[in-house]
N, C-alpha and C. Protein backbone atom coordinates (compact mmCIF):
# COMPACT_ATOMS: atom_id res chain seq x y z
N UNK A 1 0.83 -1.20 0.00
CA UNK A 1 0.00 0.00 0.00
C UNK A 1 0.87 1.26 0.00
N UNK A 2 1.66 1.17 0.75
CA UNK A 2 2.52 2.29 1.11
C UNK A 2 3.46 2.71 -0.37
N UNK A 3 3.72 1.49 -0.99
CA UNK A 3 4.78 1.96 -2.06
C UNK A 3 3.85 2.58 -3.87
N UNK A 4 2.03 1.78 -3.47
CA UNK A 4 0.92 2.69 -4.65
C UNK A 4 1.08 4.34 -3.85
N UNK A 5 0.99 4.63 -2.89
CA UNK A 5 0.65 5.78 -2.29
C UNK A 5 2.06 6.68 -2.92
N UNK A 6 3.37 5.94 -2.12
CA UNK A 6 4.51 6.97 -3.21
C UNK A 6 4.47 7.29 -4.31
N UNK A 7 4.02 5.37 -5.46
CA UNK A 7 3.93 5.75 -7.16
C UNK A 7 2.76 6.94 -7.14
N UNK A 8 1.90 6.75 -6.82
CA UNK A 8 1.08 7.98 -7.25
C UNK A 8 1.46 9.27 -6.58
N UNK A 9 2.10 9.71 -5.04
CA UNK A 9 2.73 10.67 -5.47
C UNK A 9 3.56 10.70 -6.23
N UNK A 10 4.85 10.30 -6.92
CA UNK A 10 5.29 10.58 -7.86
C UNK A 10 4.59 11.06 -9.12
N UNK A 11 3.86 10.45 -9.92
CA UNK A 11 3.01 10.98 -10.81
C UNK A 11 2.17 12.28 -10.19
N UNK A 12 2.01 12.32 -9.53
CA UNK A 12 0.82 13.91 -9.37
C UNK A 12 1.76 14.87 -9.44
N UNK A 13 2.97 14.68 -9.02
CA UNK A 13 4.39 15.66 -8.76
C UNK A 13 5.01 15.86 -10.01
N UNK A 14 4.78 14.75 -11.05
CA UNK A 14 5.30 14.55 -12.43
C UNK A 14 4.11 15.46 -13.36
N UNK A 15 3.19 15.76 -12.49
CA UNK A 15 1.99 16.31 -13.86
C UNK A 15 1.96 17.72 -13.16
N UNK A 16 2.24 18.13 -11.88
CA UNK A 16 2.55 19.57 -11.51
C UNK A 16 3.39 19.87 -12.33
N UNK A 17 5.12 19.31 -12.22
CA UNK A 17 6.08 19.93 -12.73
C UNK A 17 5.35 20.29 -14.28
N UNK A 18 5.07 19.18 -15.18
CA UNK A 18 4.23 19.36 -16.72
C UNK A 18 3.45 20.54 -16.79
N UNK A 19 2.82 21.02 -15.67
CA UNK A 19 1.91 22.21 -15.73
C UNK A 19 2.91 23.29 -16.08
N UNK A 20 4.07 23.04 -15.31
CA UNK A 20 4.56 24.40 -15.05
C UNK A 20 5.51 24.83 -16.14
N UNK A 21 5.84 24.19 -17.10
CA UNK A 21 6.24 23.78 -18.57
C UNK A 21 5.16 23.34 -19.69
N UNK A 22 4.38 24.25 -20.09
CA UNK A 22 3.65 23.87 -20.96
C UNK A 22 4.17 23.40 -22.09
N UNK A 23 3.62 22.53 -22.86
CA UNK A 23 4.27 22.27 -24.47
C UNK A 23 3.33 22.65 -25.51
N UNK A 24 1.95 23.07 -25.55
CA UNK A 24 1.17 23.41 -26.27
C UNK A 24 0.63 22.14 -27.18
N UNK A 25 -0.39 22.61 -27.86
CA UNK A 25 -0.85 21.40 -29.08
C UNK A 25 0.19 21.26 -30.06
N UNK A 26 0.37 20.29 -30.72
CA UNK A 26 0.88 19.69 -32.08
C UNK A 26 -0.22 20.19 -33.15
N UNK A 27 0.76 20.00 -34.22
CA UNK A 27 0.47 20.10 -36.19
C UNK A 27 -0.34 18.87 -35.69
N UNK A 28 -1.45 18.78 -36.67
CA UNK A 28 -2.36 17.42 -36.86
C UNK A 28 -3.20 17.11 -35.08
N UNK A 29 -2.98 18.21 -34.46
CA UNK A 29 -4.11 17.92 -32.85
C UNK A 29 -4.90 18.36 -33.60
N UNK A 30 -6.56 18.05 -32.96
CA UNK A 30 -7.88 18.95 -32.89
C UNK A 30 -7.69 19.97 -32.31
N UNK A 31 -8.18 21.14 -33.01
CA UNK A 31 -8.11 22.12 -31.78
C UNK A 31 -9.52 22.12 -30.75
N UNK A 32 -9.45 22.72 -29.72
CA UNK A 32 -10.64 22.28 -28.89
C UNK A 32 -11.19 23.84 -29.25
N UNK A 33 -12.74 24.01 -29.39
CA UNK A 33 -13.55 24.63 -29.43
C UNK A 33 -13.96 25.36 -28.46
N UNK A 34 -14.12 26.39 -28.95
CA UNK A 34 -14.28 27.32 -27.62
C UNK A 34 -15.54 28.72 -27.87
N UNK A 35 -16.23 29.10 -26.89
CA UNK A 35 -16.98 30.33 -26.75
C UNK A 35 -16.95 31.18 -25.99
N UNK A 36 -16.91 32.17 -26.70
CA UNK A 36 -16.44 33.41 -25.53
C UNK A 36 -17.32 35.07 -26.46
N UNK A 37 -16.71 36.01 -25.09
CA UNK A 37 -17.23 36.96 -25.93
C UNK A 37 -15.68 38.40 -25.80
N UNK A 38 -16.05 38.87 -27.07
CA UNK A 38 -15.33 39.43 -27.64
C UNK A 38 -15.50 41.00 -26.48
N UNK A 39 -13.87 41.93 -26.82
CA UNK A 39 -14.57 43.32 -26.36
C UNK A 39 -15.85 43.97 -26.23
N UNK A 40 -16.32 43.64 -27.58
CA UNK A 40 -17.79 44.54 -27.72
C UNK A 40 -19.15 43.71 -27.19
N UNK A 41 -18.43 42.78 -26.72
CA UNK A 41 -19.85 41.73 -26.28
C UNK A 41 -20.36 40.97 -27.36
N UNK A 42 -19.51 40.32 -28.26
CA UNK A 42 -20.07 39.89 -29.45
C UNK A 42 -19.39 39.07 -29.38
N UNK A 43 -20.44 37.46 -29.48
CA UNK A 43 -20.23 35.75 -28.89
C UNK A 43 -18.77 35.64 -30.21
N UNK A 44 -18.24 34.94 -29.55
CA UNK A 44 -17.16 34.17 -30.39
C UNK A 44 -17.09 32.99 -30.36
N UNK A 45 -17.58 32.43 -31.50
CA UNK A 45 -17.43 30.92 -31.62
C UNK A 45 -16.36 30.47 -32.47
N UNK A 46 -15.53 29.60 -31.91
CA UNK A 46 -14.32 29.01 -33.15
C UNK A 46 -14.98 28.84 -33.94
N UNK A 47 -16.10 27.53 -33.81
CA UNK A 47 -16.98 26.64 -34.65
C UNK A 47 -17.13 27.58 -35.97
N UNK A 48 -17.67 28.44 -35.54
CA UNK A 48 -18.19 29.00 -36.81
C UNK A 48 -17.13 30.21 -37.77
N UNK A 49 -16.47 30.53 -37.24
CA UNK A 49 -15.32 31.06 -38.09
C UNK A 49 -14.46 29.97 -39.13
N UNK A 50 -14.43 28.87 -38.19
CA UNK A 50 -13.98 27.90 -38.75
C UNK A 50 -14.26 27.23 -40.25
N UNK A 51 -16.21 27.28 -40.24
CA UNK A 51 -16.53 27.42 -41.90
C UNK A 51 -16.75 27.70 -42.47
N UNK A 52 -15.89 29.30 -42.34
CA UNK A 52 -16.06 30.62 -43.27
C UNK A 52 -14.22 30.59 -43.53
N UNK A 53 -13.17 29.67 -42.96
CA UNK A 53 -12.24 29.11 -43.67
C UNK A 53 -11.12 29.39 -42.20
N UNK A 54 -9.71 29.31 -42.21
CA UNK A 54 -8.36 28.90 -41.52
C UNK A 54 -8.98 30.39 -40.43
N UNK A 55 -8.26 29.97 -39.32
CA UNK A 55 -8.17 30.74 -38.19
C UNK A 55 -6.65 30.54 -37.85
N UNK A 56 -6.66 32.31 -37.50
CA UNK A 56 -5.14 32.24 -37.17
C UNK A 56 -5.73 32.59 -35.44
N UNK A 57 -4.97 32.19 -34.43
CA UNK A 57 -5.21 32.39 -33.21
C UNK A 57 -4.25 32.54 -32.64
N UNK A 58 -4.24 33.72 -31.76
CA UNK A 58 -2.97 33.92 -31.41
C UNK A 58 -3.03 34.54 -29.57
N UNK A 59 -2.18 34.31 -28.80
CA UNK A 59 -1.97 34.06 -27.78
C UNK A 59 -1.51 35.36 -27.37
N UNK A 60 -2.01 36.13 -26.40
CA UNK A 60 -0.88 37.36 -25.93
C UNK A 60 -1.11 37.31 -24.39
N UNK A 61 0.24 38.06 -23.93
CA UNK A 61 0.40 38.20 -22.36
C UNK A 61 -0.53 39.36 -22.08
N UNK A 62 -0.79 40.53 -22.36
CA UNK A 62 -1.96 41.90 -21.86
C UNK A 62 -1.20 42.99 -22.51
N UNK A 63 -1.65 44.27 -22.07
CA UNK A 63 -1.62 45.28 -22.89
C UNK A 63 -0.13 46.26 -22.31
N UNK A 64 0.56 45.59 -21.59
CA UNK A 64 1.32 45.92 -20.55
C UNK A 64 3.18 45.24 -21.25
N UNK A 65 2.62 44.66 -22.21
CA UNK A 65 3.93 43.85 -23.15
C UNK A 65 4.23 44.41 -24.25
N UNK A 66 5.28 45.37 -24.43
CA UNK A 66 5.56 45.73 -25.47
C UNK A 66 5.40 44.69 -26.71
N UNK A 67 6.57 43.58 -26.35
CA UNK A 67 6.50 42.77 -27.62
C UNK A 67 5.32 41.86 -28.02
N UNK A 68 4.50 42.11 -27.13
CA UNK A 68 2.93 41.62 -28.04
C UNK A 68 2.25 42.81 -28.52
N UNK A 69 2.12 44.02 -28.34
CA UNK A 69 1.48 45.48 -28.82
C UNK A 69 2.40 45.30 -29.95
N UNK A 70 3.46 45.22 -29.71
CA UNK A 70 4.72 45.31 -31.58
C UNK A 70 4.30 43.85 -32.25
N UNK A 71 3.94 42.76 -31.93
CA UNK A 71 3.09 41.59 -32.67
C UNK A 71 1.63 41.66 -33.13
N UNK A 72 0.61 42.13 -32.40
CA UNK A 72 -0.35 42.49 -32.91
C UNK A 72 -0.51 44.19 -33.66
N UNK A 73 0.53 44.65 -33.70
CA UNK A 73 0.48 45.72 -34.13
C UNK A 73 0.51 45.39 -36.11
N UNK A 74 1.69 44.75 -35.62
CA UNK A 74 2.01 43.63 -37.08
C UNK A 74 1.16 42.88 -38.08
N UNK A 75 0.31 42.06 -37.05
CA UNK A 75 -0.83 41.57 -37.50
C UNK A 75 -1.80 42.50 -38.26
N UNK A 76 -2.18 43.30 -37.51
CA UNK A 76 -3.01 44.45 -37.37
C UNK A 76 -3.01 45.02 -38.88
N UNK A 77 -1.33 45.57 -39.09
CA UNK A 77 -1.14 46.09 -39.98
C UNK A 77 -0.98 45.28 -41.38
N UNK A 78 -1.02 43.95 -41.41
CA UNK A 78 -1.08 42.53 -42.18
C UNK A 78 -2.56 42.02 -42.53
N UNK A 79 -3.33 42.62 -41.56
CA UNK A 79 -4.75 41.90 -41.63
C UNK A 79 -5.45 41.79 -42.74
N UNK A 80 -4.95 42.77 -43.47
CA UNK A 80 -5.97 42.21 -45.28
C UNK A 80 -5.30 41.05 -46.09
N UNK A 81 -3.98 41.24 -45.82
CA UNK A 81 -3.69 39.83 -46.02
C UNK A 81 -4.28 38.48 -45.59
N UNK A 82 -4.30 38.63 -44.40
CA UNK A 82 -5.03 37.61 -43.64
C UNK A 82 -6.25 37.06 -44.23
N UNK A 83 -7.10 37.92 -44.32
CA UNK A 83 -8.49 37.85 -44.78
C UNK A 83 -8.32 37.72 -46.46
N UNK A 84 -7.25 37.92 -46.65
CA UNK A 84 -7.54 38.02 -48.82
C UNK A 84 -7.54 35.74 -48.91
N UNK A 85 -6.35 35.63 -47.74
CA UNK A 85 -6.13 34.17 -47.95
C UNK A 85 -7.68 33.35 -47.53
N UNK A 86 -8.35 34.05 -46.51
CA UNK A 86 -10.02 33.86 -46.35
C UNK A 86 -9.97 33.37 -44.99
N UNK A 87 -8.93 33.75 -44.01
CA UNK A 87 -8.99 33.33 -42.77
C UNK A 87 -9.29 34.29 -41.78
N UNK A 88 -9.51 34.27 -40.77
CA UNK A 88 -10.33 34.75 -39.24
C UNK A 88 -8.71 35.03 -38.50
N UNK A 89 -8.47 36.26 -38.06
CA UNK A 89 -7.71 36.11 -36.78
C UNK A 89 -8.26 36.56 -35.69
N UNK A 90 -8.21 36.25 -34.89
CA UNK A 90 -8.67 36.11 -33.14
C UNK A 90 -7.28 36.26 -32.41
N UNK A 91 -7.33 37.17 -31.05
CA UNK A 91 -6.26 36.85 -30.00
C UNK A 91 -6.94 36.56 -28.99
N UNK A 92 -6.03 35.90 -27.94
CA UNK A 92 -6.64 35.19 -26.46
C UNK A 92 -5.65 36.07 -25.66
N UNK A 93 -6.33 36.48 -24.65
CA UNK A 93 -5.22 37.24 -23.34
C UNK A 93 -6.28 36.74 -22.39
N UNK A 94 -5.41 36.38 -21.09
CA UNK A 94 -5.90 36.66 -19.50
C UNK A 94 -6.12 37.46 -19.06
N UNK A 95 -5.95 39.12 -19.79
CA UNK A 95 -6.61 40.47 -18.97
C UNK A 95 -7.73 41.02 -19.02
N UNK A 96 -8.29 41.40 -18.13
CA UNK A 96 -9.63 41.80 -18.36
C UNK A 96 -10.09 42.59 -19.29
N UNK A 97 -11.19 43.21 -19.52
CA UNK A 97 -11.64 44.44 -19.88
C UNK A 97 -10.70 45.55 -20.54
N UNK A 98 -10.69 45.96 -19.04
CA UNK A 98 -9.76 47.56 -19.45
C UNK A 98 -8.35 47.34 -20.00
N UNK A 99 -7.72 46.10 -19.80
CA UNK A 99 -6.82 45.66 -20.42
C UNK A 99 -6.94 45.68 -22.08
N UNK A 100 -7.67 44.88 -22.32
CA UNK A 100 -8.13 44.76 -23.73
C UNK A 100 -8.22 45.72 -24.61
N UNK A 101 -9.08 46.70 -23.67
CA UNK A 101 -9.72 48.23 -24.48
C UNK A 101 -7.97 48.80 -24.72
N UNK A 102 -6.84 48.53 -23.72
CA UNK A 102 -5.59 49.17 -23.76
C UNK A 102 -5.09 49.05 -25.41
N UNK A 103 -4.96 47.47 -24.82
CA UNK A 103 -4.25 46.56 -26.08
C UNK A 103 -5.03 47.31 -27.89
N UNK A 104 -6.53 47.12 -27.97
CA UNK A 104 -7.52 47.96 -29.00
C UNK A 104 -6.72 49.07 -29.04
N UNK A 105 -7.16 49.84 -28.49
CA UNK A 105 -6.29 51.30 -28.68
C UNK A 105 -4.84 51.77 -29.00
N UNK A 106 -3.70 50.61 -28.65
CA UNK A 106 -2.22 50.59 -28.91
C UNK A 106 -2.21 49.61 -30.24
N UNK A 107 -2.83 49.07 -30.78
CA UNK A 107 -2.13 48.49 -31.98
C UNK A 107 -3.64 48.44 -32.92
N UNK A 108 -4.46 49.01 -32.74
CA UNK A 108 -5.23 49.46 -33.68
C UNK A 108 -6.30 48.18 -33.83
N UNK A 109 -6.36 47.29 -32.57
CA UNK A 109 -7.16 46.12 -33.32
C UNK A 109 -8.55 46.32 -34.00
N UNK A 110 -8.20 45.58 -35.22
CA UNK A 110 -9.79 45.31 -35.99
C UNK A 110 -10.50 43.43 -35.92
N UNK A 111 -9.72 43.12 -35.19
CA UNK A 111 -10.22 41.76 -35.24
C UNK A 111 -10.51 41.18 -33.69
N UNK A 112 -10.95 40.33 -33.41
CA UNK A 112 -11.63 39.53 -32.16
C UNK A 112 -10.74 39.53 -31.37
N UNK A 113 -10.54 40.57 -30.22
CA UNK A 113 -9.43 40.10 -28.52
C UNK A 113 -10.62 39.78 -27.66
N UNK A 114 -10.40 38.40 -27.41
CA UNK A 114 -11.03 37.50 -26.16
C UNK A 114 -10.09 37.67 -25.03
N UNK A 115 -11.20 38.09 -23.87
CA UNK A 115 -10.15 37.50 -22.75
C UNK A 115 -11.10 36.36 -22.12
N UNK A 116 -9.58 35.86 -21.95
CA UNK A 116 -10.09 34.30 -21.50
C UNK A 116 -10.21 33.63 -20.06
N UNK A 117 -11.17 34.27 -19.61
CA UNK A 117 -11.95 34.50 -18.36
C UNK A 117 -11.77 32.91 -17.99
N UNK A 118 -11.10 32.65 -16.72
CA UNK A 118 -10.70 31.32 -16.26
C UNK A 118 -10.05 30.63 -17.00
N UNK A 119 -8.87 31.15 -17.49
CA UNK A 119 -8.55 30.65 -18.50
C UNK A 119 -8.54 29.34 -19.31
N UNK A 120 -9.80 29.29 -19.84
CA UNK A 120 -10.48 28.12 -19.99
C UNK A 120 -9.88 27.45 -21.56
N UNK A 121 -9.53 28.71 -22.29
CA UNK A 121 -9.05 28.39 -23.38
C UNK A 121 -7.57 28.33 -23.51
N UNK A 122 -6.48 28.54 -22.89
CA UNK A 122 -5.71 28.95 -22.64
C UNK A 122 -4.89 27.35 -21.94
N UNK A 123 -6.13 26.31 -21.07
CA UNK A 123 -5.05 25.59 -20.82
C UNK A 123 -5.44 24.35 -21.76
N UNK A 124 -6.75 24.63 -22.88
CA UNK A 124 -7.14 23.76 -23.35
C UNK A 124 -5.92 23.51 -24.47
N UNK A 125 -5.48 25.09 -24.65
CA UNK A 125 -4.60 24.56 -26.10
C UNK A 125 -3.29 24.67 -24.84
N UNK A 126 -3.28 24.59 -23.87
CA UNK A 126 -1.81 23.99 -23.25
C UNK A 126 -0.15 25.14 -23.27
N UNK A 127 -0.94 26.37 -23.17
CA UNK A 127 -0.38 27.29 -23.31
C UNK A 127 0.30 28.17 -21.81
N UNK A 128 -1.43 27.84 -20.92
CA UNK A 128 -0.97 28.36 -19.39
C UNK A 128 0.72 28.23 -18.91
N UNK A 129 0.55 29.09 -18.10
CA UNK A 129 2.09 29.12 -17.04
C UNK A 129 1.88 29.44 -16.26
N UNK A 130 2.34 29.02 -14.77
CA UNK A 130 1.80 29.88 -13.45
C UNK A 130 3.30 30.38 -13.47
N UNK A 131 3.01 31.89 -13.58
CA UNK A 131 4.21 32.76 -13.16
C UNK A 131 4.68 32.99 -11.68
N UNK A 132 5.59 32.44 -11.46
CA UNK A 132 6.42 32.11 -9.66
C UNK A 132 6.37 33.52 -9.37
N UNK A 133 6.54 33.34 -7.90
CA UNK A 133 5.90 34.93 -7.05
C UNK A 133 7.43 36.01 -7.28
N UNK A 134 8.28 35.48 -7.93
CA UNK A 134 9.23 36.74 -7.92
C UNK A 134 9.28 37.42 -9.08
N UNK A 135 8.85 36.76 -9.87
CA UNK A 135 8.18 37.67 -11.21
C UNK A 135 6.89 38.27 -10.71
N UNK A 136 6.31 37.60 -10.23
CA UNK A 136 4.90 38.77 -10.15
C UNK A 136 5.35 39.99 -9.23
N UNK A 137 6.27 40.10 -8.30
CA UNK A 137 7.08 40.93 -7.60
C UNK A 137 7.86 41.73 -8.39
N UNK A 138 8.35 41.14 -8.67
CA UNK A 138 9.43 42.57 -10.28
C UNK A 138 8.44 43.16 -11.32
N UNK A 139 7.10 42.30 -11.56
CA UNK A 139 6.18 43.21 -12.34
C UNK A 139 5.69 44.32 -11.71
N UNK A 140 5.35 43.81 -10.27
CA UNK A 140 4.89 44.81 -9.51
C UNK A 140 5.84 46.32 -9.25
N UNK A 141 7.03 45.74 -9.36
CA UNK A 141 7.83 46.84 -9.28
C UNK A 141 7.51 47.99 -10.48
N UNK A 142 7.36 47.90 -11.52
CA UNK A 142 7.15 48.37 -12.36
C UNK A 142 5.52 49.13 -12.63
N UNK A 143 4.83 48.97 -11.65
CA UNK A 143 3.44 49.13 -11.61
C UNK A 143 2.63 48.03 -12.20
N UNK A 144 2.93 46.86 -12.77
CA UNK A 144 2.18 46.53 -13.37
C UNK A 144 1.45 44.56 -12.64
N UNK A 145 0.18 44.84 -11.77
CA UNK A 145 -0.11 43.52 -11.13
C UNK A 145 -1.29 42.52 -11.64
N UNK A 146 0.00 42.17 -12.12
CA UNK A 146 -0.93 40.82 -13.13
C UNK A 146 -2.00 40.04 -12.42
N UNK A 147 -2.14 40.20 -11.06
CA UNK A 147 -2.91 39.72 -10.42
C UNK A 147 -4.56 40.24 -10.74
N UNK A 148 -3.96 41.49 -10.52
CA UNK A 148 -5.37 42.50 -10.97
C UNK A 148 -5.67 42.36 -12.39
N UNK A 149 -4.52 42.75 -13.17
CA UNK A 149 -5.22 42.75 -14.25
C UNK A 149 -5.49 42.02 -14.98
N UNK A 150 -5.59 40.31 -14.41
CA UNK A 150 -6.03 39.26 -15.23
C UNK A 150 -7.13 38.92 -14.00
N UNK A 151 -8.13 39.34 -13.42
CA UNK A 151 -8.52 39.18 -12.47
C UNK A 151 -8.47 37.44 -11.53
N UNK A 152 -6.90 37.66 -11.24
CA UNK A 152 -6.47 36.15 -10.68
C UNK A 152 -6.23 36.64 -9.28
N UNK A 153 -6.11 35.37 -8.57
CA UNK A 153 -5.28 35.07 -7.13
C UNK A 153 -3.84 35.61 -7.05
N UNK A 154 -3.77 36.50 -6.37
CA UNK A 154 -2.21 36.63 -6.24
C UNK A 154 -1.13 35.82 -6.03
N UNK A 155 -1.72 34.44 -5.42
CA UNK A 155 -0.86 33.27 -5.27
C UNK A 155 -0.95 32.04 -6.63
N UNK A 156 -1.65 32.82 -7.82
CA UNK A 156 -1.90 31.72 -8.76
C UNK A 156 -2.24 32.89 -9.96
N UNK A 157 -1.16 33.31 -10.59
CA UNK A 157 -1.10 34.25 -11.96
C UNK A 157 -0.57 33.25 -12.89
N UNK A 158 -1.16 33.19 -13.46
CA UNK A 158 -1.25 32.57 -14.67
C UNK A 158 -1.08 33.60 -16.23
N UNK A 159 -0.08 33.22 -17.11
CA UNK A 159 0.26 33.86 -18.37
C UNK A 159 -0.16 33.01 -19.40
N UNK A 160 -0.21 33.10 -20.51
CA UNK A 160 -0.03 32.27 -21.89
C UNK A 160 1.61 32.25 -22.62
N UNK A 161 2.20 31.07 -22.84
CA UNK A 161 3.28 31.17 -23.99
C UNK A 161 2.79 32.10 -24.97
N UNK A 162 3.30 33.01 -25.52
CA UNK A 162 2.85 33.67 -27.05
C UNK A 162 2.70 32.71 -27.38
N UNK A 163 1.80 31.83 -28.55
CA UNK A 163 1.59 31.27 -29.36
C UNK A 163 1.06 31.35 -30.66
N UNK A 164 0.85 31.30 -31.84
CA UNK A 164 -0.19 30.86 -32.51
C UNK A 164 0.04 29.67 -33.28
N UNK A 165 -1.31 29.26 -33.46
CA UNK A 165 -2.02 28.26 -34.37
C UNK A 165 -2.66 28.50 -34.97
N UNK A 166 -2.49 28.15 -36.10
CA UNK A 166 -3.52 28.22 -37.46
C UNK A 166 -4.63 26.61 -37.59
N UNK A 167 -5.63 27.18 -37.79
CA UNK A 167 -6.62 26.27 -37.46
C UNK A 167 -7.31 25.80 -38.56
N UNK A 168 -7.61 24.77 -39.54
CA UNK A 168 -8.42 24.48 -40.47
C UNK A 168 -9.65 24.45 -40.44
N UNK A 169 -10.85 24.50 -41.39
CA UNK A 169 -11.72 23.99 -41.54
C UNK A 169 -12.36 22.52 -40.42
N UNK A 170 -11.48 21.65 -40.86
CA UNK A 170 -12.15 20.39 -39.80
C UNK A 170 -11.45 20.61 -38.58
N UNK A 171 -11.06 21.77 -38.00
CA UNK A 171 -10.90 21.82 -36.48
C UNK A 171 -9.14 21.20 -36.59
N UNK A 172 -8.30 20.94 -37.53
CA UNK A 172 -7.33 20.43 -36.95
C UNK A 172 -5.98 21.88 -37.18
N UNK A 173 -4.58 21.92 -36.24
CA UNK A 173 -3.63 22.59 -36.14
C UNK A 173 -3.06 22.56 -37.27
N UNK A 174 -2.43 22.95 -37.96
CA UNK A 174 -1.72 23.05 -39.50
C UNK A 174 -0.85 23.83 -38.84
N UNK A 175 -0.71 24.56 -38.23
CA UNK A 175 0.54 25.17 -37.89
C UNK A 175 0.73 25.50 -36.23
N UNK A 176 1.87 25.81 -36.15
CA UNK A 176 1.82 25.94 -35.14
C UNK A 176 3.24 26.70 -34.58
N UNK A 177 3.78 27.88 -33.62
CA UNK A 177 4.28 28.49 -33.26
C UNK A 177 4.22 28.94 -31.70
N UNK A 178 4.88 28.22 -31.09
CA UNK A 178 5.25 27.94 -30.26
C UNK A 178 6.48 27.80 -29.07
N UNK A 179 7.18 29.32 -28.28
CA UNK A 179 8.21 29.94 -27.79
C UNK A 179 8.36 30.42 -26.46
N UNK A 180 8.71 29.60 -25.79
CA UNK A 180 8.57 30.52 -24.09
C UNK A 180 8.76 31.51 -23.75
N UNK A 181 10.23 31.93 -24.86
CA UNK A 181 10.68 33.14 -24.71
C UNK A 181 9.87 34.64 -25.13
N UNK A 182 9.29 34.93 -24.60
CA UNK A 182 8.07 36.05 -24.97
C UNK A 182 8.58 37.20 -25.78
N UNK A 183 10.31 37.18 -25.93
CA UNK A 183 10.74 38.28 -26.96
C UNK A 183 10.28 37.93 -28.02
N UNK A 184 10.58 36.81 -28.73
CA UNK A 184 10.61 36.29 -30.04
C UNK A 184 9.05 35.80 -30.54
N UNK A 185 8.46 36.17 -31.49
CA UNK A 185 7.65 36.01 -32.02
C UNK A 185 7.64 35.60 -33.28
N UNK A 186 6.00 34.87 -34.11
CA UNK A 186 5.99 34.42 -35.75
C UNK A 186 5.77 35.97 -36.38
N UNK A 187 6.59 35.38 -37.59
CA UNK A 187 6.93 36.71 -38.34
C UNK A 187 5.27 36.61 -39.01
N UNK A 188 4.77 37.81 -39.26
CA UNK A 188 3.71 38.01 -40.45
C UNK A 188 4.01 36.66 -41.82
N UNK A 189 5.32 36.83 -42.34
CA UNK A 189 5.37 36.51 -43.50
C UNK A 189 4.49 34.90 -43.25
N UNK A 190 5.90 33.99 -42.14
CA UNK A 190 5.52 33.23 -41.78
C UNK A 190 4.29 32.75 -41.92
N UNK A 191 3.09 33.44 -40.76
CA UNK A 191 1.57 32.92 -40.99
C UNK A 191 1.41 33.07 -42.12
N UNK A 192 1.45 34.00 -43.30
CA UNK A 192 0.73 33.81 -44.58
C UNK A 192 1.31 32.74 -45.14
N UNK A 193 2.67 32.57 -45.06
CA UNK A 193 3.03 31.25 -45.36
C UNK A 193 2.53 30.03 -45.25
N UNK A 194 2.06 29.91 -44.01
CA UNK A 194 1.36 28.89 -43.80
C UNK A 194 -0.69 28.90 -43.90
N UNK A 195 -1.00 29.82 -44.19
CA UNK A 195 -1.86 29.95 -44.80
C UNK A 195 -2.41 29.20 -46.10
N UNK A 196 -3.49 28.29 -46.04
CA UNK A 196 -3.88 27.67 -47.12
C UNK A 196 -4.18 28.65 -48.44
């Protein structure tokens, strides 16, 4: 008895550490489906973007990150491209509201910022991170408390890897971009590249 009780702590200790290292979905996963609502209060369904053709989806930390305001700025400024190839872009952030309206206003968005309220979408595509308390402490230094502005627990802040995925028609990943390092981001060219 005593030595099931260790194996399974070991494994629960083996799927914490996994949390805390996300790897995200694979090329050829389903992506999981999701509903939410947009800034303006307007429902967002993958489902249905999905068969009006490719979804690019893309992952940001809040309005408080330069190098995601300089990535969706990019996008932003790319977006007829996007749409000439006949695809949907969407971003996902953990910040609330007034966050969002930030992010809108600094890079000009014309397309769908969800925030992803419990981040429900966020650990579906395997993106979450719980950011350790000395980063949320050096953010704070700076004014900026991710606690608040993703309306989380101060003992449980949670970020997204930047990511995106490009999403097909039948729900599956075709691409995928994927970097812990939150400097480095997919180039524009890139997604159209991979654009059907």
């Amino acid at each position: 008895m005593k030595k099931l009780l260790l194996v399974l702590f070991f494994i629960r200790a083996l799927g914490a550490i996994g949390q805390e290292k996300p790897e995200g979905l694979f090329i050829h996963s389903k992506a999981p489906d999701f509903k939410a609502k947009d800034l303006t209060g307007v429902a967002v369904n993958l489902k249905d973007f999905r068969k009006k053709g490719p979804v690019v989806l893309v992952f940001y930390r809040g309005n408080w990150c330069p190098y995601c305001n300089k990535a969706l700025s990019r996008l932003q400024d790319s977006l007829q491209f996007i749409k000439e190839k006949g695809a949907t872009l969407i971003a996902i952030t953990p910040e609330g509201q007034e966050g969002i309206i930030k992010t809108a206003e600094k890079t000009k968005a014309e397309f769908p910022i969800i925030y992803d309220e419990d981040l429900k979408i966020m650990k579906a595509y395997e993106v979450a991170y719980k950011v350790d308390d000395k980063a949320v402490s050096r953010y704070k230094n700076f004014d900026i408390d991710l606690a608040a502005n993703n309306n989380q627990k101060p003992d449980a802040v949670y970020l997204p890897v930047p990511a995106v995925y490009i999403i097909d028609r039948e729900g599956n990943i075709t691409y995928r971009y994927f970097e812990p390092d939150y400097k480095k981001r997919a180039s524009v060219k890139e997604i159209l590249k991979n654009l059907p």
